[in-house]
N, C-alpha and C. Protein backbone atom coordinates (compact mmCIF):
# COMPACT_ATOMS: atom_id res chain seq x y z
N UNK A 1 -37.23 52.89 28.59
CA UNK A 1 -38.18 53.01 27.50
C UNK A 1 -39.45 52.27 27.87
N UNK A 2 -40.39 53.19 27.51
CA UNK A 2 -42.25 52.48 28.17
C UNK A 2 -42.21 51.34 27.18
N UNK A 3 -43.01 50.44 27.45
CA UNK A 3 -43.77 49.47 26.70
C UNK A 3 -44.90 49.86 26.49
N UNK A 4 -45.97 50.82 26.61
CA UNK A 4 -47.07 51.38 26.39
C UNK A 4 -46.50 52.46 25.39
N UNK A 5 -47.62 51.56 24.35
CA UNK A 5 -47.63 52.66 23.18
C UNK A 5 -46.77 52.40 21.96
N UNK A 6 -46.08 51.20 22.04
CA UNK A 6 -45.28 50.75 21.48
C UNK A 6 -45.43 50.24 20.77
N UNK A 7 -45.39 50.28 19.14
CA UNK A 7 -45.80 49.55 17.88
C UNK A 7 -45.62 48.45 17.81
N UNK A 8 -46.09 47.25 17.34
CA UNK A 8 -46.16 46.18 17.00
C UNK A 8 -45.39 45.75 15.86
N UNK A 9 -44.66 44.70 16.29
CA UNK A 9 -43.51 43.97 15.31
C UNK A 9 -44.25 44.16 13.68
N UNK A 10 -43.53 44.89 12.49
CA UNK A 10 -44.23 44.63 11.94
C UNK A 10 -44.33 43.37 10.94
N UNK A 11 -43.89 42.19 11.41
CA UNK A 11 -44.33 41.04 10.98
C UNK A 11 -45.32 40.67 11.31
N UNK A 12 -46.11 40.91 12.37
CA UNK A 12 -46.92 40.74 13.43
C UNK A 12 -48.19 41.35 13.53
N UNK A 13 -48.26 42.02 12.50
CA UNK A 13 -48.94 43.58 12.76
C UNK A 13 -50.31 43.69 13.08
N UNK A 14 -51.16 41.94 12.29
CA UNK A 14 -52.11 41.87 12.89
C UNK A 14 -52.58 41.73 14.58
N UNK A 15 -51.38 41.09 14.91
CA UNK A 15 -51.70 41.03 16.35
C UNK A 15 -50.72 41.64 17.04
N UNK A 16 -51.07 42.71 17.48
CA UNK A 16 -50.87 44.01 18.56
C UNK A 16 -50.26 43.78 19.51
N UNK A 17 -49.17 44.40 20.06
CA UNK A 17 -48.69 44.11 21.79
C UNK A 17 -50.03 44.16 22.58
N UNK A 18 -49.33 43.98 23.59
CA UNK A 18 -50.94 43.94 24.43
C UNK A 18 -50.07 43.68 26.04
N UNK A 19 -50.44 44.31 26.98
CA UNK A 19 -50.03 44.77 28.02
C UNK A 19 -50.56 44.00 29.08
N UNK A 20 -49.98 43.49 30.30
CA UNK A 20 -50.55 42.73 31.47
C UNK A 20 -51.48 43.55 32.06
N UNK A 21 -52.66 42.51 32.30
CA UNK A 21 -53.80 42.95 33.26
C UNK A 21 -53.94 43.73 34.54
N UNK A 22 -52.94 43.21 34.75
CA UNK A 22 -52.62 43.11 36.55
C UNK A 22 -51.42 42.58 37.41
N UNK A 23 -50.89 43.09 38.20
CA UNK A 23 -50.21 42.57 39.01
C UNK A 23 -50.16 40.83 39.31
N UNK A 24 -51.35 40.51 39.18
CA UNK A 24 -51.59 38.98 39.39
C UNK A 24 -51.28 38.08 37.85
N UNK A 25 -51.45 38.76 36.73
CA UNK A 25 -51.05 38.11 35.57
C UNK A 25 -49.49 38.33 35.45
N UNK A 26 -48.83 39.29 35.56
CA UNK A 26 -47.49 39.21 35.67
C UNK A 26 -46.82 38.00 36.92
N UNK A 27 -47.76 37.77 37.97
CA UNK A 27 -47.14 37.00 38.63
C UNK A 27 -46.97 35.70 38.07
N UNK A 28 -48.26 35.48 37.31
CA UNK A 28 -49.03 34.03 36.83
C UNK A 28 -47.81 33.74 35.38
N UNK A 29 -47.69 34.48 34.52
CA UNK A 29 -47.03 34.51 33.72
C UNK A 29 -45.66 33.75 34.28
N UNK A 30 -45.03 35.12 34.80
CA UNK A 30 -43.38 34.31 35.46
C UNK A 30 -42.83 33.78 36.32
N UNK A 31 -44.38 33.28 36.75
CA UNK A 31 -44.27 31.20 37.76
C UNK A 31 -44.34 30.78 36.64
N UNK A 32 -45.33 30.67 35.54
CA UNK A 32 -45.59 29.64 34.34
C UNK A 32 -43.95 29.73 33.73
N UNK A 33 -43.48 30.82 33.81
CA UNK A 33 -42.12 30.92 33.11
C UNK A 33 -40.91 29.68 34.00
N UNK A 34 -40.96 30.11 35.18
CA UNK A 34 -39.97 29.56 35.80
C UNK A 34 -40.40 28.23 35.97
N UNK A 35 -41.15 27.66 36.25
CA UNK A 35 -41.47 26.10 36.20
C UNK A 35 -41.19 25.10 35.46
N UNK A 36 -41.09 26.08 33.99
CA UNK A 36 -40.91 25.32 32.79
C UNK A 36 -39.05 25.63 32.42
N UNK A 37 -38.17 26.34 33.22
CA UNK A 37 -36.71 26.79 33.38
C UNK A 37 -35.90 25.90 33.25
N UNK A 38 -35.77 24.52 33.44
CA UNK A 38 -34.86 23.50 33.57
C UNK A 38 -33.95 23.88 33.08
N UNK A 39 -32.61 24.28 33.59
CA UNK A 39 -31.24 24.81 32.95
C UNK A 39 -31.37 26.03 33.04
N UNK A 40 -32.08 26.52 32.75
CA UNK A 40 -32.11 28.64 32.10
C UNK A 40 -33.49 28.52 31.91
N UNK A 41 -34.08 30.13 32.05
CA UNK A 41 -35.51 30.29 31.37
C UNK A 41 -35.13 31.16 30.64
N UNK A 42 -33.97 31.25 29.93
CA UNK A 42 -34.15 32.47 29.18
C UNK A 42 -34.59 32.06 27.42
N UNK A 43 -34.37 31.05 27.24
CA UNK A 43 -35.61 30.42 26.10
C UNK A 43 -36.57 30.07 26.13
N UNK A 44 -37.08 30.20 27.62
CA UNK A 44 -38.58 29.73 28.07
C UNK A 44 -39.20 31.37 27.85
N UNK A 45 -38.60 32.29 28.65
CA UNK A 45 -38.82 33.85 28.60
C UNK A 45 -39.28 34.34 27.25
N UNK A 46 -38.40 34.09 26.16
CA UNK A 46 -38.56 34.88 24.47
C UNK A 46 -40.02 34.05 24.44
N UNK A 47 -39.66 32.80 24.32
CA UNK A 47 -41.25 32.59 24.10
C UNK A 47 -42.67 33.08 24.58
N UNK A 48 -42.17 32.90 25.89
CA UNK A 48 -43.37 33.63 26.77
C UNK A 48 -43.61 34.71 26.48
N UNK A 49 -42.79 35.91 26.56
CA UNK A 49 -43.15 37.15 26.50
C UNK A 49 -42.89 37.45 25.11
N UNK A 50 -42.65 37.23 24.41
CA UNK A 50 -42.47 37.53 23.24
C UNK A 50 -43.39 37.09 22.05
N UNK A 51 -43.79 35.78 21.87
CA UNK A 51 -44.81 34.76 21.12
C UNK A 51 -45.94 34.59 21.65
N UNK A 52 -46.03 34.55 22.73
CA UNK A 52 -47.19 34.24 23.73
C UNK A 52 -48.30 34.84 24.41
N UNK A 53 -47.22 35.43 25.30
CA UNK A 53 -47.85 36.81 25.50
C UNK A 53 -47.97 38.16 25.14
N UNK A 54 -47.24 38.25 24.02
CA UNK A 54 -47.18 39.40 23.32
C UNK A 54 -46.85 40.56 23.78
N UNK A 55 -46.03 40.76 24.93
CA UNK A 55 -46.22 41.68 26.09
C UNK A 55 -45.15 42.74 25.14
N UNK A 56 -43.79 42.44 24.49
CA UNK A 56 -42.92 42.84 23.87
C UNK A 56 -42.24 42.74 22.11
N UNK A 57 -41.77 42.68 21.71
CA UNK A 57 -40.69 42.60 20.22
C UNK A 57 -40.19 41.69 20.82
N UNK A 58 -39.65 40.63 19.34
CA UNK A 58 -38.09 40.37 20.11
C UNK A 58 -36.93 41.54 20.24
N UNK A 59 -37.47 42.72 19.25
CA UNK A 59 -36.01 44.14 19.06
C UNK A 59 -36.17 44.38 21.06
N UNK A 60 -37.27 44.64 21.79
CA UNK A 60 -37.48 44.73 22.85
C UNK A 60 -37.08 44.06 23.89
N UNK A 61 -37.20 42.53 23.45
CA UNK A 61 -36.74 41.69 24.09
C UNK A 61 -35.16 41.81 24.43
N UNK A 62 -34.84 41.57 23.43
CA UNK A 62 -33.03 41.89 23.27
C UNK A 62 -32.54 42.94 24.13
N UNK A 63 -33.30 44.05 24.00
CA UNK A 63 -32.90 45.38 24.40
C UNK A 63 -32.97 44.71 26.42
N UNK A 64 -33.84 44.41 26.74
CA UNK A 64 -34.21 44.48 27.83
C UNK A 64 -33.12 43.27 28.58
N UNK A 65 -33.34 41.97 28.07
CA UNK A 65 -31.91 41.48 28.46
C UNK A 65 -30.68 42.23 28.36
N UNK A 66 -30.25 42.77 27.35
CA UNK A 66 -29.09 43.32 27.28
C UNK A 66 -28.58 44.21 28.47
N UNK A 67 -30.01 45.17 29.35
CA UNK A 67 -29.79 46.02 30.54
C UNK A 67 -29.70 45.16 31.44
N UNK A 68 -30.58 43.56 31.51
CA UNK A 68 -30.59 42.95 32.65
C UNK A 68 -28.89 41.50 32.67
N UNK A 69 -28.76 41.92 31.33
CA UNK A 69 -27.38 41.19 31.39
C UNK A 69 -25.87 41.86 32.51
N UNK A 70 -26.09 43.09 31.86
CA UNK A 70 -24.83 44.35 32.88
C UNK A 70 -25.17 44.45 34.03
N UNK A 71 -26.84 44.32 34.44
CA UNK A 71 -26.97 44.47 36.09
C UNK A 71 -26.20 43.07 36.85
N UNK A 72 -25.84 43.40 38.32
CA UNK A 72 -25.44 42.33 38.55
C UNK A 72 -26.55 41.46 39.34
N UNK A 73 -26.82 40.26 39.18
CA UNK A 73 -27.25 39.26 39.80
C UNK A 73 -27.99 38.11 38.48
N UNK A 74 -28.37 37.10 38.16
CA UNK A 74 -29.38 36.59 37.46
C UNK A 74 -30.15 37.22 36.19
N UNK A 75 -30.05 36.96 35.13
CA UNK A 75 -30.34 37.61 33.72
C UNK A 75 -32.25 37.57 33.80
N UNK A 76 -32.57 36.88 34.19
CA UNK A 76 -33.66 36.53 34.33
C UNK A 76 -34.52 37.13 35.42
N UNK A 77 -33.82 37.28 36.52
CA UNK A 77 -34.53 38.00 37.60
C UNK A 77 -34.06 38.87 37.27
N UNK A 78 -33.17 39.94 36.80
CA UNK A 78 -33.32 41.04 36.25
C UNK A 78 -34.07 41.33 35.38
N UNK A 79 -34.40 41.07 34.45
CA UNK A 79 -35.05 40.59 33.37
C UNK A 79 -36.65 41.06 34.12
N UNK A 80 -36.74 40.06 35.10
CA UNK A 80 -38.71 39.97 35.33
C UNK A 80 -38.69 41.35 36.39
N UNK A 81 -37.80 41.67 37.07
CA UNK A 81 -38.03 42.97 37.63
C UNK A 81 -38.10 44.36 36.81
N UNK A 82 -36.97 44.40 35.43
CA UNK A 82 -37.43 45.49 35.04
C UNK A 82 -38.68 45.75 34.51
N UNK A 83 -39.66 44.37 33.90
CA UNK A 83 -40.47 44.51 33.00
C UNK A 83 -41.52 44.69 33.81
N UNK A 84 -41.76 44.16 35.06
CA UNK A 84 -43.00 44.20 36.28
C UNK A 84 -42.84 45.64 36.56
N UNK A 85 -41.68 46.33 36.98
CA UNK A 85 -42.09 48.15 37.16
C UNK A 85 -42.13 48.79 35.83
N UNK A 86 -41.88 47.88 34.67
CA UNK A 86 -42.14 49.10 33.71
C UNK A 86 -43.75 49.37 33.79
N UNK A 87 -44.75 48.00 33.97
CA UNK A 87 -45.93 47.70 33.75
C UNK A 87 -46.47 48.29 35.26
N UNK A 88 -46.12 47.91 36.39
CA UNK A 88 -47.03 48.61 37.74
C UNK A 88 -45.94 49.46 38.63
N UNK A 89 -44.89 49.84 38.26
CA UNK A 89 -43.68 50.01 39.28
C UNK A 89 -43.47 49.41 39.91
N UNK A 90 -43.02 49.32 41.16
CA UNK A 90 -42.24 48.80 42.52
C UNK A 90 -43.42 47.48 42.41
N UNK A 91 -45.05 48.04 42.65
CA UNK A 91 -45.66 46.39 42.79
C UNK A 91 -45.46 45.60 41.51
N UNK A 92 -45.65 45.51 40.20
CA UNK A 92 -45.13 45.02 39.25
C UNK A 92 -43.66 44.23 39.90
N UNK A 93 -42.49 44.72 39.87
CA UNK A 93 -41.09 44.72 39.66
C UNK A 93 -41.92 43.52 40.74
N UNK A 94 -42.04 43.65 42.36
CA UNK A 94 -42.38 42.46 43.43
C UNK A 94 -43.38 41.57 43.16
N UNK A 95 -44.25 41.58 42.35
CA UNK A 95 -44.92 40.75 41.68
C UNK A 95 -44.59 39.67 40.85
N UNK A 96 -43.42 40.26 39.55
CA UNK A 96 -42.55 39.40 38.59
C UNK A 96 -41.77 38.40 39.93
N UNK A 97 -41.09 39.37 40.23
CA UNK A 97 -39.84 38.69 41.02
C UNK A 97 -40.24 37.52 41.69
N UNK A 98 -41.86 37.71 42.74
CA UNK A 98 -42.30 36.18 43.39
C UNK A 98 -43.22 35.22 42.26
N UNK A 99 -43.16 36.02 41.39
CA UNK A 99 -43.69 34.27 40.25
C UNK A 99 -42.28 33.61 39.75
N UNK A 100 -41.29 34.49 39.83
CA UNK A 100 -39.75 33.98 39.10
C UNK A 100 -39.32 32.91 40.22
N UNK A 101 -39.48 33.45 41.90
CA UNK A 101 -38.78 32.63 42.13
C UNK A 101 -39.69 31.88 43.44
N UNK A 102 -40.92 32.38 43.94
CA UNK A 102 -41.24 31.68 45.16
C UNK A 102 -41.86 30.29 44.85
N UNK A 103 -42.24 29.43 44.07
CA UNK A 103 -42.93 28.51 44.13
C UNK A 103 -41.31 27.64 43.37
N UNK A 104 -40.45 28.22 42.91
CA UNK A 104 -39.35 27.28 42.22
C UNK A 104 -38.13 27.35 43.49
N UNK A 105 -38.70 28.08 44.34
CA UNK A 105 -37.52 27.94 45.55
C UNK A 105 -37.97 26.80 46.61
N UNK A 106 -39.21 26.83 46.86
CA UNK A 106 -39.49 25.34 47.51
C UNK A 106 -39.08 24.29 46.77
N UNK A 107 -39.42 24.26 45.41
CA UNK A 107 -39.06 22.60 44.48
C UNK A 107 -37.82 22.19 44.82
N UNK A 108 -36.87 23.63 44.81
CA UNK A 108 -34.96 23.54 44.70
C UNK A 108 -34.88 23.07 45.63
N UNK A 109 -35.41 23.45 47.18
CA UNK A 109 -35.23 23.19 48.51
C UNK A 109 -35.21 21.53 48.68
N UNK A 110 -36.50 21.32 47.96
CA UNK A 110 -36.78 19.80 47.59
C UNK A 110 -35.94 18.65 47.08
N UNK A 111 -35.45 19.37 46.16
CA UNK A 111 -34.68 18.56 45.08
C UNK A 111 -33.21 18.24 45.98
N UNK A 112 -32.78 19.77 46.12
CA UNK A 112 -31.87 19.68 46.89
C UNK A 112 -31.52 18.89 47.97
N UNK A 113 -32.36 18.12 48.82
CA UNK A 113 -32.55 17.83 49.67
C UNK A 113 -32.36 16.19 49.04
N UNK A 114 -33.27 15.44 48.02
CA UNK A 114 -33.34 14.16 47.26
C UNK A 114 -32.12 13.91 46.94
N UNK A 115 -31.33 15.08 46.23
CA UNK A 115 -29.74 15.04 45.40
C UNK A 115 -28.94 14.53 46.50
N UNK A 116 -29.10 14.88 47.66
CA UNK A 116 -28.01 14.80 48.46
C UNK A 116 -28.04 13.19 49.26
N UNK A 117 -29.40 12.83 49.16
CA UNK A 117 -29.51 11.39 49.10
C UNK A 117 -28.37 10.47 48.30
N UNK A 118 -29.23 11.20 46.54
CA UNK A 118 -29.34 10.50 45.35
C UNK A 118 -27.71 10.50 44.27
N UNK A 119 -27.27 11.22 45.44
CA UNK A 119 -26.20 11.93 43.91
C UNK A 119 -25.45 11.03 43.68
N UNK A 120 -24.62 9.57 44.43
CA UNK A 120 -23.57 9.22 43.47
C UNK A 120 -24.44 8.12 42.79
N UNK A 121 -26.19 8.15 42.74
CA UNK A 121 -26.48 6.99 42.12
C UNK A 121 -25.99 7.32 40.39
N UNK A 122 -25.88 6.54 39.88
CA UNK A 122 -25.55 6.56 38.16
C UNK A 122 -26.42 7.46 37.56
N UNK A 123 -28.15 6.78 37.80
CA UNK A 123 -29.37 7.54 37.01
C UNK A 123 -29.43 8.88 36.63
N UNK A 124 -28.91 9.03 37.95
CA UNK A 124 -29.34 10.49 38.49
C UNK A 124 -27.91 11.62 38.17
N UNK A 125 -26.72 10.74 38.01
CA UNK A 125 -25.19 11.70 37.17
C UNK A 125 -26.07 11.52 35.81
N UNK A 126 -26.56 10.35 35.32
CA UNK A 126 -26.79 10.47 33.74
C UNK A 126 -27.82 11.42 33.55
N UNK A 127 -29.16 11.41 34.14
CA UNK A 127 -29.85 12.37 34.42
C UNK A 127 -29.41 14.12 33.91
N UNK A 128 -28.34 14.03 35.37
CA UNK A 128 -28.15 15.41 34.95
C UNK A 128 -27.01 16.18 33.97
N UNK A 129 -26.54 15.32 33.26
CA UNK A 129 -26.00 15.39 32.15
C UNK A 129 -26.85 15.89 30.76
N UNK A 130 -27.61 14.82 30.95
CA UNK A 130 -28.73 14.99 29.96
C UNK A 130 -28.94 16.17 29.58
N UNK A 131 -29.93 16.74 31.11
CA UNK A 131 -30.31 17.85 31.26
C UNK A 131 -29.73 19.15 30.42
N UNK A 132 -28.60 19.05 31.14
CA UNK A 132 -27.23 20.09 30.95
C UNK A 132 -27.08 19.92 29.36
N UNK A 133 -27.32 18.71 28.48
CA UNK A 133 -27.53 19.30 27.31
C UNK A 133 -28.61 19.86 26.17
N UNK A 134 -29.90 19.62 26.86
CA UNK A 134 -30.92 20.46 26.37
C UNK A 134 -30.74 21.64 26.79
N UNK A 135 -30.35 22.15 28.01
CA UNK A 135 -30.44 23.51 28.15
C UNK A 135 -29.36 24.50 27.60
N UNK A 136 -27.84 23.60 27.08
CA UNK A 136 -27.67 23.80 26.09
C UNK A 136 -28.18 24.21 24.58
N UNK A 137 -28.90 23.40 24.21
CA UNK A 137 -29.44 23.09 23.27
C UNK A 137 -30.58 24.38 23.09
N UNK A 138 -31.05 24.77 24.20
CA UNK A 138 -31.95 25.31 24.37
C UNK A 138 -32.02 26.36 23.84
N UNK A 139 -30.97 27.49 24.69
CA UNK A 139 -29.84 28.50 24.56
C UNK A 139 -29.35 29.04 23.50
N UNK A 140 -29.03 28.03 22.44
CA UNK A 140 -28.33 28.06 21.20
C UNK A 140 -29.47 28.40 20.23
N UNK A 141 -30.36 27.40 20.50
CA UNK A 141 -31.85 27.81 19.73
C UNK A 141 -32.60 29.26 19.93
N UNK A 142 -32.42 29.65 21.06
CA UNK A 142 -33.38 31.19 21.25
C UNK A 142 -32.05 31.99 20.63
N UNK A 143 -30.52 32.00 21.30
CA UNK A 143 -29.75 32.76 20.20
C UNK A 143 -29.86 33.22 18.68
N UNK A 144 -30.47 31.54 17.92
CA UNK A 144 -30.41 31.64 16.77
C UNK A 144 -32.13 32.64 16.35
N UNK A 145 -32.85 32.25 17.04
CA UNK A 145 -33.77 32.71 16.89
C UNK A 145 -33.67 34.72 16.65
N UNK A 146 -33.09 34.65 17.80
CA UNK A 146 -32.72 35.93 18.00
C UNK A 146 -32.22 36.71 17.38
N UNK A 147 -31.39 36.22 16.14
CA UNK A 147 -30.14 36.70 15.52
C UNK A 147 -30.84 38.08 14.30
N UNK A 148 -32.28 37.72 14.20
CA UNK A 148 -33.14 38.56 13.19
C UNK A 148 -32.80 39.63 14.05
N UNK A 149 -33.21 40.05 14.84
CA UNK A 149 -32.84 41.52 15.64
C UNK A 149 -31.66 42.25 15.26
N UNK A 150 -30.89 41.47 15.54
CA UNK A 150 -29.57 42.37 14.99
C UNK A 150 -29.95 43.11 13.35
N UNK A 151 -30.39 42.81 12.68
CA UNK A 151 -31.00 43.72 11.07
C UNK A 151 -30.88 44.97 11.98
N UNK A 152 -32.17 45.24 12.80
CA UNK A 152 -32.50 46.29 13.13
C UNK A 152 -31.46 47.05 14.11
N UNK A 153 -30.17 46.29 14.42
CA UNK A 153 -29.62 47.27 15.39
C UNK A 153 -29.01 48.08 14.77
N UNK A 154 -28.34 49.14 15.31
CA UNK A 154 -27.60 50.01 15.13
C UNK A 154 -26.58 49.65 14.12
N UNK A 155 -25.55 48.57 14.75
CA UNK A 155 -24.65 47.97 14.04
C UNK A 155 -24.69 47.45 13.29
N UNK A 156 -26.05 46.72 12.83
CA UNK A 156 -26.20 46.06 11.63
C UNK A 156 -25.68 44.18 11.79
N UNK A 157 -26.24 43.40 11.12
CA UNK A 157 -25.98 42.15 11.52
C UNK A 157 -24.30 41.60 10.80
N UNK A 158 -23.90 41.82 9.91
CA UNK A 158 -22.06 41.64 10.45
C UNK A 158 -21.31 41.83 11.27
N UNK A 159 -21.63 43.06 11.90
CA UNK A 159 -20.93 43.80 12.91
C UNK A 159 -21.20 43.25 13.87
N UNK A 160 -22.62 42.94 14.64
CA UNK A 160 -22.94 42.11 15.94
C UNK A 160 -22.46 40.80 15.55
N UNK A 161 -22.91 40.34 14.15
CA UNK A 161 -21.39 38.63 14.17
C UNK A 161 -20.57 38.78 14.71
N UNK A 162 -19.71 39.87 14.43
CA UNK A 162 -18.58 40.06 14.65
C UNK A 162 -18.47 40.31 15.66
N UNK A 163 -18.98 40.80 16.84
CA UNK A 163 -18.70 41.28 17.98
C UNK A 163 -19.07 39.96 19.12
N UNK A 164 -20.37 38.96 18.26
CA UNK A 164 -20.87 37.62 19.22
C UNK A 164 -19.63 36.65 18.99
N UNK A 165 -19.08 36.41 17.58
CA UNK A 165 -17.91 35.58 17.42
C UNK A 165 -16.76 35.91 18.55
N UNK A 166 -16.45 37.25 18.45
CA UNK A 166 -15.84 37.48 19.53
C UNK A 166 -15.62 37.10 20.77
N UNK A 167 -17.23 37.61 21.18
CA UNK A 167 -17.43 37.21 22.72
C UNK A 167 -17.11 35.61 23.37
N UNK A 168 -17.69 34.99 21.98
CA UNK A 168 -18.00 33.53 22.55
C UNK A 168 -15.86 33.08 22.26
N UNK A 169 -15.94 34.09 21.48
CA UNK A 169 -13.84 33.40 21.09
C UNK A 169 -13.11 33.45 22.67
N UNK A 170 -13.49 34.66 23.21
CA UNK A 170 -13.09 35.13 24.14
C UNK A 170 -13.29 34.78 26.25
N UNK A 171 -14.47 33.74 25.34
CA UNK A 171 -14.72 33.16 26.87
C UNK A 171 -14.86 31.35 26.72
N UNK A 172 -15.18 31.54 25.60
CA UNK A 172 -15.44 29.86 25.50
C UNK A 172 -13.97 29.33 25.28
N UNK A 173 -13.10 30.11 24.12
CA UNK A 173 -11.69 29.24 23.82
C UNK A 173 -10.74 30.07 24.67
N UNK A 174 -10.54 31.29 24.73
CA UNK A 174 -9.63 31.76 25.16
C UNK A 174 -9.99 31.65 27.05
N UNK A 175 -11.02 31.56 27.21
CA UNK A 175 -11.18 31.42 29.09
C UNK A 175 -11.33 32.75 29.84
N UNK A 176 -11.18 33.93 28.76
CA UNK A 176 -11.20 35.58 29.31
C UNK A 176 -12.42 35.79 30.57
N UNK A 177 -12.27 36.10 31.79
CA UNK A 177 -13.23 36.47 32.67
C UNK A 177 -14.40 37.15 32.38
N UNK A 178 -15.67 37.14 32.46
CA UNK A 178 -16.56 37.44 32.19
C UNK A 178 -16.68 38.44 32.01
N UNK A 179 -16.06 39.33 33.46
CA UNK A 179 -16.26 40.94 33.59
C UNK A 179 -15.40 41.36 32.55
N UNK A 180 -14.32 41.03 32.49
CA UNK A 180 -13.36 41.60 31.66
C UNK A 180 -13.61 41.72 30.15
N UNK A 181 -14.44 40.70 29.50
CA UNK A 181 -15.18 40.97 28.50
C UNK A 181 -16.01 41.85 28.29
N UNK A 182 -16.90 42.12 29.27
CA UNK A 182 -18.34 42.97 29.71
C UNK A 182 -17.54 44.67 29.40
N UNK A 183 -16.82 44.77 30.22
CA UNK A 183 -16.11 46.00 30.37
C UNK A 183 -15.59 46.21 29.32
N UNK A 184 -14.77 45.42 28.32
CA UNK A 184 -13.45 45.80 27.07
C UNK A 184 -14.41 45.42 26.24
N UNK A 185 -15.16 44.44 25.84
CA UNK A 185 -15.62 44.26 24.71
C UNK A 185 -17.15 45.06 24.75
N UNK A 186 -17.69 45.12 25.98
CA UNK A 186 -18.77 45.95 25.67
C UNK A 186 -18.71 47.01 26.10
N UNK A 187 -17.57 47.76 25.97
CA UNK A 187 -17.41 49.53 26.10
C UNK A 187 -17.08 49.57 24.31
N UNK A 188 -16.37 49.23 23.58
CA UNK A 188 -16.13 48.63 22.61
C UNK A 188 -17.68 49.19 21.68
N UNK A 189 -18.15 48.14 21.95
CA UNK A 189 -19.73 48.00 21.07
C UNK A 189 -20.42 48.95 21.53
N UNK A 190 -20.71 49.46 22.68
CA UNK A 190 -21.34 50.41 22.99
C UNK A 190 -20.98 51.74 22.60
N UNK A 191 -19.69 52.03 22.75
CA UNK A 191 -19.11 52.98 21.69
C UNK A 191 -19.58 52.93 19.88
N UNK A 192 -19.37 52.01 19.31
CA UNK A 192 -19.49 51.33 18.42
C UNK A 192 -21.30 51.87 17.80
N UNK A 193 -21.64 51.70 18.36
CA UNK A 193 -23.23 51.81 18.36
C UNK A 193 -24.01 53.03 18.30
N UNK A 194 -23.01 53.90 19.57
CA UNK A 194 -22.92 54.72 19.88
C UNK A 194 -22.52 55.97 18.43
N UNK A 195 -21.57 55.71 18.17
CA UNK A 195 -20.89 56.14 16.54
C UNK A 195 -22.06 56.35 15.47
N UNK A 196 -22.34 54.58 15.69
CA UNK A 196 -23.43 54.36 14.40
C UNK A 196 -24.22 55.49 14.05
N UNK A 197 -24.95 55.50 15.35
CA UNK A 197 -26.39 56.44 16.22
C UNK A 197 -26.12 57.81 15.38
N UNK A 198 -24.98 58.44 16.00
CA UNK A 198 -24.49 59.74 15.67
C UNK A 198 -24.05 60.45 14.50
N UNK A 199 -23.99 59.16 13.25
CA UNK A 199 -23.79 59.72 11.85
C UNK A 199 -24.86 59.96 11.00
């Protein structure tokens, strides 16, 4: 689905999607994205592209993770590749991809390199504890944020409760493999949706 041409949230309505310049603003964008990633950027992302840059919806947003969730590798670098070729094709898609990751792959290289110094000092276990719970924290917050979208899905917002309670029952308490969820619970909903669509 294009992003050109695409109506504006209508909460929003005064201010319009509005589409990247150039190959070089998509790059600029998702370095600014990934820099600011500590843990995940995928609450750094809604903001960015969603509040910020106005590039998408959150209904859009959702949608577009959701394809870059089933692909396999990184939610996020899936994520910045589909949206760079929706906007320039192939140069877009290679554009996103080196603001996502070339200037945050030297830092890692970096860090990586300090950790292996630094790691059984105390600071630096407490440190990254810390960390690990804002990006928690983080996560939970763009979820909740997120949760308005579901109104507009297919299923309606009980039904996606019902299907997120699930998910999280199913991997957080019960320990169910990722894929195995992906496959049973989201053939499931996709069916499900699918139904909705068709009545």
């Amino acid at each position: 689905m294009s992003l050109a041409g695409v109506a504006a949230d209508p909460s929003k309505a005064a201010d319009p999607l509005r589409q990247p310049a150039s190959c070089g603003e998509l790059f600029r964008v998702f370095n600014r994205m990934s820099l600011q990633g500590f843990g995940g950027v995928l609450a750094v992302a809604q903001r960015e592209l969603v509040e910020r840059e106005r590039w998408m919806t959150r209904e859009q947003f959702v949608e577009t993770l959701a394809v870059s969730q089933v692909l396999p590798g990184p939610n996020i670098v899936n994520m910045s590749l589909v949206i760079g070729d929706r906007q320039f094709g192939l140069r877009g898609a290679f554009a996103a991809l080196a603001g996502m990751l070339a200037i945050p792959l030297g830092i890692v290289l970096a860090l990586t390199a300090l950790y292996a110094e630094f790691a059984s000092h105390p600071m630096v276990s407490g440190a990254l504890r810390g960390m690990g719970a804002v990006a928690a924290g983080l996560v939970i917050a763009t979820a909740l944020k997120l949760l308005t979208t579901l109104k507009k899905s297919a299923m309606g917002l009980p039904l996606g409760i019902g299907f997120a309670a699930i998910t999280f029952a199913a991997i957080a308490l019960l320990r169910w493999p990722l894929v195995w969820v992906l496959v049973g619970l989201g053939s499931v909903a996709v069916a499900t949706a699918w139904w909705r669509l068709g009545r």
